[in-house]
Protein backbone atom coordinates (compact mmCIF):
# COMPACT_ATOMS: atom_id res chain seq x y z
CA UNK A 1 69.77 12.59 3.99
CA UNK A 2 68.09 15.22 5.97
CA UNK A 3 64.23 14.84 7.90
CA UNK A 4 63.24 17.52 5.27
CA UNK A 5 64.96 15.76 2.22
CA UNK A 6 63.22 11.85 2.87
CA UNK A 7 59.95 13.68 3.20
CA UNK A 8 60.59 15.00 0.05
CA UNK A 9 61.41 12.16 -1.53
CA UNK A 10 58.80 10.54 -0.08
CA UNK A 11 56.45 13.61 -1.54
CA UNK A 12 57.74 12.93 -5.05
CA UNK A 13 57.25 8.92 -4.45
CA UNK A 14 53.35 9.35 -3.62
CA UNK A 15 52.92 11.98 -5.99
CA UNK A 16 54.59 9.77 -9.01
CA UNK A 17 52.52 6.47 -8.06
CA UNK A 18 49.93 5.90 -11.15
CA UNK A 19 46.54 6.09 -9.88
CA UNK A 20 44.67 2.84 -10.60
CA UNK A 21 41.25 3.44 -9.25
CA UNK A 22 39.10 4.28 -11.81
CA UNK A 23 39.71 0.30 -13.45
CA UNK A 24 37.46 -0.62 -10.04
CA UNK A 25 34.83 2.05 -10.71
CA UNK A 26 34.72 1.02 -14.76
CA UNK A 27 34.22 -3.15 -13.07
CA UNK A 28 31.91 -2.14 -10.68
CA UNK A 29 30.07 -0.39 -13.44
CA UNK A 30 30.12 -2.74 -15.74
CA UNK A 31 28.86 -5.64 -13.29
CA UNK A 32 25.85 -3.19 -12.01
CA UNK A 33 24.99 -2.84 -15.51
CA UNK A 34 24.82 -6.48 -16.48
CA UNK A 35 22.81 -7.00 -13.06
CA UNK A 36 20.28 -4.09 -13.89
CA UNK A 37 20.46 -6.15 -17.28
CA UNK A 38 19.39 -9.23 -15.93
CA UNK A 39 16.48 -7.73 -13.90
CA UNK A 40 15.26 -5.85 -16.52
CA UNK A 41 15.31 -8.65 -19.48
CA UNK A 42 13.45 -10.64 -16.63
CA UNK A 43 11.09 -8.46 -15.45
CA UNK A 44 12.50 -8.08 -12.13
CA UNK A 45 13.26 -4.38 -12.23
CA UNK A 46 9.98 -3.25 -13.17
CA UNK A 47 8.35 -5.98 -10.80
CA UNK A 48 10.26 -4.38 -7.90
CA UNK A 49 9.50 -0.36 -9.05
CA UNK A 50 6.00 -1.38 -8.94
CA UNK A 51 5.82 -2.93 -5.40
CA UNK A 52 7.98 -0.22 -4.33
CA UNK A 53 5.16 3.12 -5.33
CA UNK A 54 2.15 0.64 -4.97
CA UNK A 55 2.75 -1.77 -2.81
CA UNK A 56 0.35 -5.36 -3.00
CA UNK A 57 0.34 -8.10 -0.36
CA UNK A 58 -2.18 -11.05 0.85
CA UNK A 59 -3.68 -10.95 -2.89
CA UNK A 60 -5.11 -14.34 -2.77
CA UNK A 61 -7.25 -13.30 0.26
CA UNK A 62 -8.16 -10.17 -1.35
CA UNK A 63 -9.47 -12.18 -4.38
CA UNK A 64 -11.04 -14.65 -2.21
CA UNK A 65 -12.87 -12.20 -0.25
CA UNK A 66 -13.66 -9.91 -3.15
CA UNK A 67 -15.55 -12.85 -4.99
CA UNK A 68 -17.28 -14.03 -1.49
CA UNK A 69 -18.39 -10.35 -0.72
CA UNK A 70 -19.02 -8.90 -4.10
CA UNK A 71 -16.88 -5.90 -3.55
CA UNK A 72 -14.07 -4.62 -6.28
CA UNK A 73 -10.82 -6.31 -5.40
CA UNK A 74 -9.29 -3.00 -6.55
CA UNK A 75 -10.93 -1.16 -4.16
CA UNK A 76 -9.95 -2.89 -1.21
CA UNK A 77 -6.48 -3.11 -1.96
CA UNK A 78 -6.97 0.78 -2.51
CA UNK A 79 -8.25 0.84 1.00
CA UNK A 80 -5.82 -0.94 2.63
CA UNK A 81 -2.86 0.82 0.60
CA UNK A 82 -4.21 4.24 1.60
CA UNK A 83 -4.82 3.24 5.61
CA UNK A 84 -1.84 1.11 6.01
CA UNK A 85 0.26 0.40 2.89
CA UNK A 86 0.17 -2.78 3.70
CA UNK A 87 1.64 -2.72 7.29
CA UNK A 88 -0.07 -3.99 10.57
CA UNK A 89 -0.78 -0.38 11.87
CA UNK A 90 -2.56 0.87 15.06
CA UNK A 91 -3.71 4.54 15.09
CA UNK A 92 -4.19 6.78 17.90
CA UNK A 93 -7.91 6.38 17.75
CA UNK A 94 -7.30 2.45 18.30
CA UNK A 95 -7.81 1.24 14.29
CA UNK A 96 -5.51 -1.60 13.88
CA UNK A 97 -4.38 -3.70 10.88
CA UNK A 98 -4.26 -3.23 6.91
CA UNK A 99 -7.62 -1.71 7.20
CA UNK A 100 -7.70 -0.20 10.34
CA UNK A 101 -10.64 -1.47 12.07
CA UNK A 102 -11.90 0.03 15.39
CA UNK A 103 -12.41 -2.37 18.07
CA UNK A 104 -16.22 -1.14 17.82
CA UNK A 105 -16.16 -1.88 14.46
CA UNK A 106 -14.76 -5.67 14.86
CA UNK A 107 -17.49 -6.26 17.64
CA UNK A 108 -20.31 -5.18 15.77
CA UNK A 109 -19.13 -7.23 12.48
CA UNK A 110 -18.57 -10.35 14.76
CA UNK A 111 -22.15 -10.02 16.13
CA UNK A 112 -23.78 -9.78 12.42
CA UNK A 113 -21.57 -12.49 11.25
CA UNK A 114 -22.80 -14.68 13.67
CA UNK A 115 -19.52 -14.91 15.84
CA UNK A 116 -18.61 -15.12 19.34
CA UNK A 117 -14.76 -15.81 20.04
CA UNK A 118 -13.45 -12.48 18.64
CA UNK A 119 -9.96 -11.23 20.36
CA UNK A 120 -9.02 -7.55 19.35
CA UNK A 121 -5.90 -9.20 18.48
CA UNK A 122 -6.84 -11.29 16.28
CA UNK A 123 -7.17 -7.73 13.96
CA UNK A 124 -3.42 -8.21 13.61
CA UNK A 125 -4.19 -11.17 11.41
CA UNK A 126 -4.23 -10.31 7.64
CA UNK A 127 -6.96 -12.61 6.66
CA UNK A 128 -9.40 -11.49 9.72
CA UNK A 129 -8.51 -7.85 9.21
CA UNK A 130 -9.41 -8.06 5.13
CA UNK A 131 -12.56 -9.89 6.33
CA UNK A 132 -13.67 -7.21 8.41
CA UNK A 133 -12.54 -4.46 6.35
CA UNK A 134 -14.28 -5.96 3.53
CA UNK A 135 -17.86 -6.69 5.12
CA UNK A 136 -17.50 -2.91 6.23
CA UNK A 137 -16.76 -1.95 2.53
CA UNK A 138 -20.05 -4.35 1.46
CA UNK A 139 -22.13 -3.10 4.18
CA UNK A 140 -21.86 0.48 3.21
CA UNK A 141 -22.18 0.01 -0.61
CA UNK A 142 -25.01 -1.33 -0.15
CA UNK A 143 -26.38 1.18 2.36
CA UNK A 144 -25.60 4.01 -0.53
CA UNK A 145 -26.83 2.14 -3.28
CA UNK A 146 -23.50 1.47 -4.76
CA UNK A 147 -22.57 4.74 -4.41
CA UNK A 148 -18.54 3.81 -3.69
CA UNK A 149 -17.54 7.83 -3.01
CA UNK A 150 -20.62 7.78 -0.28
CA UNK A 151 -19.10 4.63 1.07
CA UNK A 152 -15.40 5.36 1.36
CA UNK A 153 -16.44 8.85 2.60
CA UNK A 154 -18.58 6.81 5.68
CA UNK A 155 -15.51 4.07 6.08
CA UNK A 156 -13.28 7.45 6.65
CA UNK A 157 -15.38 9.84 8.67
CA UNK A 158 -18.28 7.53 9.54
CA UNK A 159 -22.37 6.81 8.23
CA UNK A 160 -23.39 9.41 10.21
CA UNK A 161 -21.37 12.03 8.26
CA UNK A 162 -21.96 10.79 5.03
CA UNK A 163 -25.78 10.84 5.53
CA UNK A 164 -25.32 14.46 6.46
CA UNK A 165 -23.69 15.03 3.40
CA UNK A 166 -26.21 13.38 1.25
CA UNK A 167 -25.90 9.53 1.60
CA UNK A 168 -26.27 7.61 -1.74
CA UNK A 169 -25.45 10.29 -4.52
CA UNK A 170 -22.82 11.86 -2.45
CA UNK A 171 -20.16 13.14 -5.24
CA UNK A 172 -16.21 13.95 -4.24
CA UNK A 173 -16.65 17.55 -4.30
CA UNK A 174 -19.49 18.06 -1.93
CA UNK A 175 -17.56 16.27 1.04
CA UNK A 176 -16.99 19.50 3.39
CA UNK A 177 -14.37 18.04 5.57
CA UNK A 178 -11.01 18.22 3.19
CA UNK A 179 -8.87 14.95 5.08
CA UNK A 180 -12.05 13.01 4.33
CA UNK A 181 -12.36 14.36 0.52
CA UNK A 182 -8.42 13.80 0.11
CA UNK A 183 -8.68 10.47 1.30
CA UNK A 184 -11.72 9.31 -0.79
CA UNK A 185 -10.11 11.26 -3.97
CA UNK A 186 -6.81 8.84 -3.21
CA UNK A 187 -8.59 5.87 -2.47
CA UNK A 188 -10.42 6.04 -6.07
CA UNK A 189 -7.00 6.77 -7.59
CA UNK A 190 -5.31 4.11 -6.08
CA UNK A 191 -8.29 1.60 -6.97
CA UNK A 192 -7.51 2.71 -10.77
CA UNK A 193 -4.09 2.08 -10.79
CA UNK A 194 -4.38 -1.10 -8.67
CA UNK A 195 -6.91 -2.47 -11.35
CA UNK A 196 -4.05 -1.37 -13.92
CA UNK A 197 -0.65 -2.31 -12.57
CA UNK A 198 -2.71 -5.63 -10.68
CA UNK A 199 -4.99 -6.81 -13.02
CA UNK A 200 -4.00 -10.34 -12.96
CA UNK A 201 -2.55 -10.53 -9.61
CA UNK A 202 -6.39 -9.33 -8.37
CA UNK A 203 -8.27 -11.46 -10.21
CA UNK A 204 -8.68 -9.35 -13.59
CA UNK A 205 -7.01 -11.55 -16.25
CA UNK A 206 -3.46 -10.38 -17.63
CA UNK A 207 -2.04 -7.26 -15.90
């Protein structure tokens, strides 16, 4: 048989071969479904959509600090979703941790808390950094009387800038610098839906 004949015959072998893939595509479909099954009957799925678009982490010392400092568990989770999403971050401006404290910041907080062994480090620990972050939070709510817009606007841009604007009172709309007013107008969003999707992982009752 000629070069030119096998590879013909080889041709005609290949293209006469029954094609058996699409029984491991139908198994593989079949198993993903059952698994997507599972998660779903369990819980699982939604569980995992819902850490995946709003992340939570280190909720028992967001509790524990939101009961010690009287400030809205919601809200700092809010905070720390919008500066971090949860990560142990360090800005160009030197903010580090879930809530980005300076290293001003964490000195000054030390001092009023009465301590003297602080180690900018120790801002990459998640319970000192949600301390800190949440004495700022109480500090400034209570400097505009409650006022949380006021307060997240000063925790973004600083008191100075938020008395400017109007201090205790301040609403969303009058905050002229537009990062600051996005940031406040996502941080009350987020503290919504964290109160929502977290009720009972936050301290709430069932969520």
């Amino acid at each position: 048989m000629s070069g030119r004949a096998r590879a013909g015959a080889r041709t005609t072998s290949r293209a006469r071969r029954p094609r058996r893939r699409w029984p491991i595509w139908a198994g593989i479909a079949v198993v993903l479904g059952l698994v997507v099954g599972v998660l779903v009957a369990g819980g699982a799925f939604d569980k995992a959509i819902k850490e995946l678009t709003l992340p939570l982490q280190h909720e028992d010392i967001i509790r524990q600090q939101a009961h010690e400092k009287g400030v809205d568990a919601a809200l700092i989770a809010a905070v720390i979703d919008t500066e971090s999403k949860f990560s142990d971050a360090e800005s160009s401006a030197g903010a580090r941790g879930l809530m980005q404290i300076t290293p001003e910041a964490a000195e000054f907080i030390e001092k009023q808390s009465g301590g003297t062994t602080f180690n900018l480090n120790d801002l990459s620990d998640p319970e000192i950094n949600i301390r800190y972050g949440t004495f700022l939070l109480k500090e400034l709510l209570e400097r505009y009387d409650g006022d949380t817009a006021a307060a997240l606007a000063a925790y973004n841009a600083g008191p100075g800038n938020a008395d400017k604007w109007g201090g205790a009172g301040l609403s969303v709309e009058e905050i002229p610098f537009p990062e600051t007013r996005a940031y406040v107008e996502l941080v009350l969003e987020r503290q919504k839906e964290y109160r929502e999707k977290y009720g009972s992982e936050l301290g709430y009752g069932s969520g």
